[in-house]
Protein backbone atom coordinates (compact mmCIF):
# COMPACT_ATOMS: atom_id res chain seq x y z
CA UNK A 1 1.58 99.24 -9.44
CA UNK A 2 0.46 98.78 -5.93
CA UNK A 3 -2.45 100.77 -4.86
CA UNK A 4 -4.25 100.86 -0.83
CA UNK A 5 -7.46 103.07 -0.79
CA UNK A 6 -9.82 103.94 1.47
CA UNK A 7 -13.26 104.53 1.63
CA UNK A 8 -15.96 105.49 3.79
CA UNK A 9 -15.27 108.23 5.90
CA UNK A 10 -17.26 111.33 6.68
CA UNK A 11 -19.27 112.76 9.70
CA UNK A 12 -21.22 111.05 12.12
CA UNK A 13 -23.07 112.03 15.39
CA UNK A 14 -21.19 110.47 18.48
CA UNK A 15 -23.05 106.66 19.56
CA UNK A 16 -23.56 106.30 15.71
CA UNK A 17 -21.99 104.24 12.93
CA UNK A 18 -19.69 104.36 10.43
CA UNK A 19 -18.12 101.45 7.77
CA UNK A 20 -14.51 102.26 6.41
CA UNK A 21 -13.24 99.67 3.10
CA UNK A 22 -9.82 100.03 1.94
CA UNK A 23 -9.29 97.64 -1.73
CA UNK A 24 -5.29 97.21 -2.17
CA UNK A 25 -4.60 95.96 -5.11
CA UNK A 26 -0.97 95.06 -7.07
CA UNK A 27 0.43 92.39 -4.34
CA UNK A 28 -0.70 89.77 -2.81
CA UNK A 29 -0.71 90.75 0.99
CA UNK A 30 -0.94 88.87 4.15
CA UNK A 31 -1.69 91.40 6.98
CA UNK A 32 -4.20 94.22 6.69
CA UNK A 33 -4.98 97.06 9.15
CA UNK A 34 -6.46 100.28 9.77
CA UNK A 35 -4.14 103.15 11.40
CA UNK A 36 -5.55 106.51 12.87
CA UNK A 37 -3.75 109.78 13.21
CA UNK A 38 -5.61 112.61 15.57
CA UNK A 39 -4.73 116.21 15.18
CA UNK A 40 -1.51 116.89 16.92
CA UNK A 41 -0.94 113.09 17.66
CA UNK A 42 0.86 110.47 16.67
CA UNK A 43 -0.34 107.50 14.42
CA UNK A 44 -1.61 104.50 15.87
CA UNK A 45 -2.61 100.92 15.23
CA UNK A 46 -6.02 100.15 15.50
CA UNK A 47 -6.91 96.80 14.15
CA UNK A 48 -4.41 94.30 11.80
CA UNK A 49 -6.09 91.36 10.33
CA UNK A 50 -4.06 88.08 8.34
CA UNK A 51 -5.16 86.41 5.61
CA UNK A 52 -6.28 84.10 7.64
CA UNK A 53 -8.45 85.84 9.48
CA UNK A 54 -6.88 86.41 12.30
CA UNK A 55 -7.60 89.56 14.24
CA UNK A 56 -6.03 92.22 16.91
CA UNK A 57 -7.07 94.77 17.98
CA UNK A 58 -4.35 97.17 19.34
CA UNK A 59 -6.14 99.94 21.59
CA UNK A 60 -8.58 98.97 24.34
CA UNK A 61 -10.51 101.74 23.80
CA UNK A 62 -11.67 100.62 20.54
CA UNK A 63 -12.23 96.71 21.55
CA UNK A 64 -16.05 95.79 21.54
CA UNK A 65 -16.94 98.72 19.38
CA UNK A 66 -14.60 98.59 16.25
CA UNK A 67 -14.50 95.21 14.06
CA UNK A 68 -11.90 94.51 11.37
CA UNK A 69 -13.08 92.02 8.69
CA UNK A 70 -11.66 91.25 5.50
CA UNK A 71 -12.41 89.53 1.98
CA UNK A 72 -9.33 88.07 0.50
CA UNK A 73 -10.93 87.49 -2.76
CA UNK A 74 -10.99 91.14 -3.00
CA UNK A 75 -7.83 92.13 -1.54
CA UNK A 76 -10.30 94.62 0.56
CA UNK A 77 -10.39 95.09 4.44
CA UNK A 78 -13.21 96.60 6.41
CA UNK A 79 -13.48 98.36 9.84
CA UNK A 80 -16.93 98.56 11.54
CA UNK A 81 -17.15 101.38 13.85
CA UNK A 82 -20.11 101.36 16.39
CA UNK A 83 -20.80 104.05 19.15
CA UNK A 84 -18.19 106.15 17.85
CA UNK A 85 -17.01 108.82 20.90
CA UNK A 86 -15.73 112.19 20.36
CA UNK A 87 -12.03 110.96 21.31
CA UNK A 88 -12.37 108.90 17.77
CA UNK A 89 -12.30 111.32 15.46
CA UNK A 90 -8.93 111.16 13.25
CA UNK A 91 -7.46 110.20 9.97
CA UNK A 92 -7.77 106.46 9.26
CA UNK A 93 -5.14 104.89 7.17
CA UNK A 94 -4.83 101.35 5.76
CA UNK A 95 -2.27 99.65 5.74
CA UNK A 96 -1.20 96.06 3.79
CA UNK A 97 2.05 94.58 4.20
CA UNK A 98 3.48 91.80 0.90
CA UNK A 99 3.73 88.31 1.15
CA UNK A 100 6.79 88.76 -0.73
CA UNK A 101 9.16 91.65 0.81
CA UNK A 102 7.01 92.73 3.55
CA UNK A 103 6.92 96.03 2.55
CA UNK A 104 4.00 97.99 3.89
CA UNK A 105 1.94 100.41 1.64
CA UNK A 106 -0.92 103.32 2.98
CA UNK A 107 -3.68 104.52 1.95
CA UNK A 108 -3.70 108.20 1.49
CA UNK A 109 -6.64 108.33 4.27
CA UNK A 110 -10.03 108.67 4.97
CA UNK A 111 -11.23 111.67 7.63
CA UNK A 112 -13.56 110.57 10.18
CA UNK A 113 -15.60 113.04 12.19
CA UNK A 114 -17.67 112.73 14.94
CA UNK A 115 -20.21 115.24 16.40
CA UNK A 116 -21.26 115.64 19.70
């Protein structure tokens, strides 16, 4: 059984910190990566990281603040989120994709707030 959850999310004042973890576990997957959904928008793509460590970041608002990591021994991927800013507030998701298939699976979520 294939399971993606996240972890970490909760309220923070805006310039401050926050670390999300997401453990999948049932597959072995190549690319990892963190999705956010704001009220009344549509989900994007924040970060994706491979296996091998290879990174991208998808939205330039996010580049130099947000860092995606990831420790394939434990099937677990990370997103660092530094001087967080009131438009950042959302829903993150993660998402891992199979080796085998390439079927992508979520994460149910993690809120993330941000106070001014």
């Amino acid at each position: 059984q294939v399971q993606v959850e996240e972890s970490g999310g909760g309220l923070v004042q805006a310039g401050g910190s926050l670390s999300l973890s997401c453990a999948a576990s049932g597959k072995i997957f190549t690319a990892m990566g963190w999705y956010r959904q704001a009220p009344g928008k549509q989900r994007e793509l924040v970060a994706t990281i491979t296996s091998g460590g290879n990174s991208n970041y998808a939205a330039d608002s996010v580049k130099g603040r947000f860092t995606i990591s990831r420790d394939n021994d434990k099937n677990t991927v990370y997103l660092q989120m530094n001087s967080l800013k009131p438009e950042d507030p959302a829903v993150y998701y993660c998402n891992a994709k199979a080796r085998f298939g390439g079927t992508h699976y979520w994460g149910k979520g993690t809120l993330v707030i941000v106070s001014s």
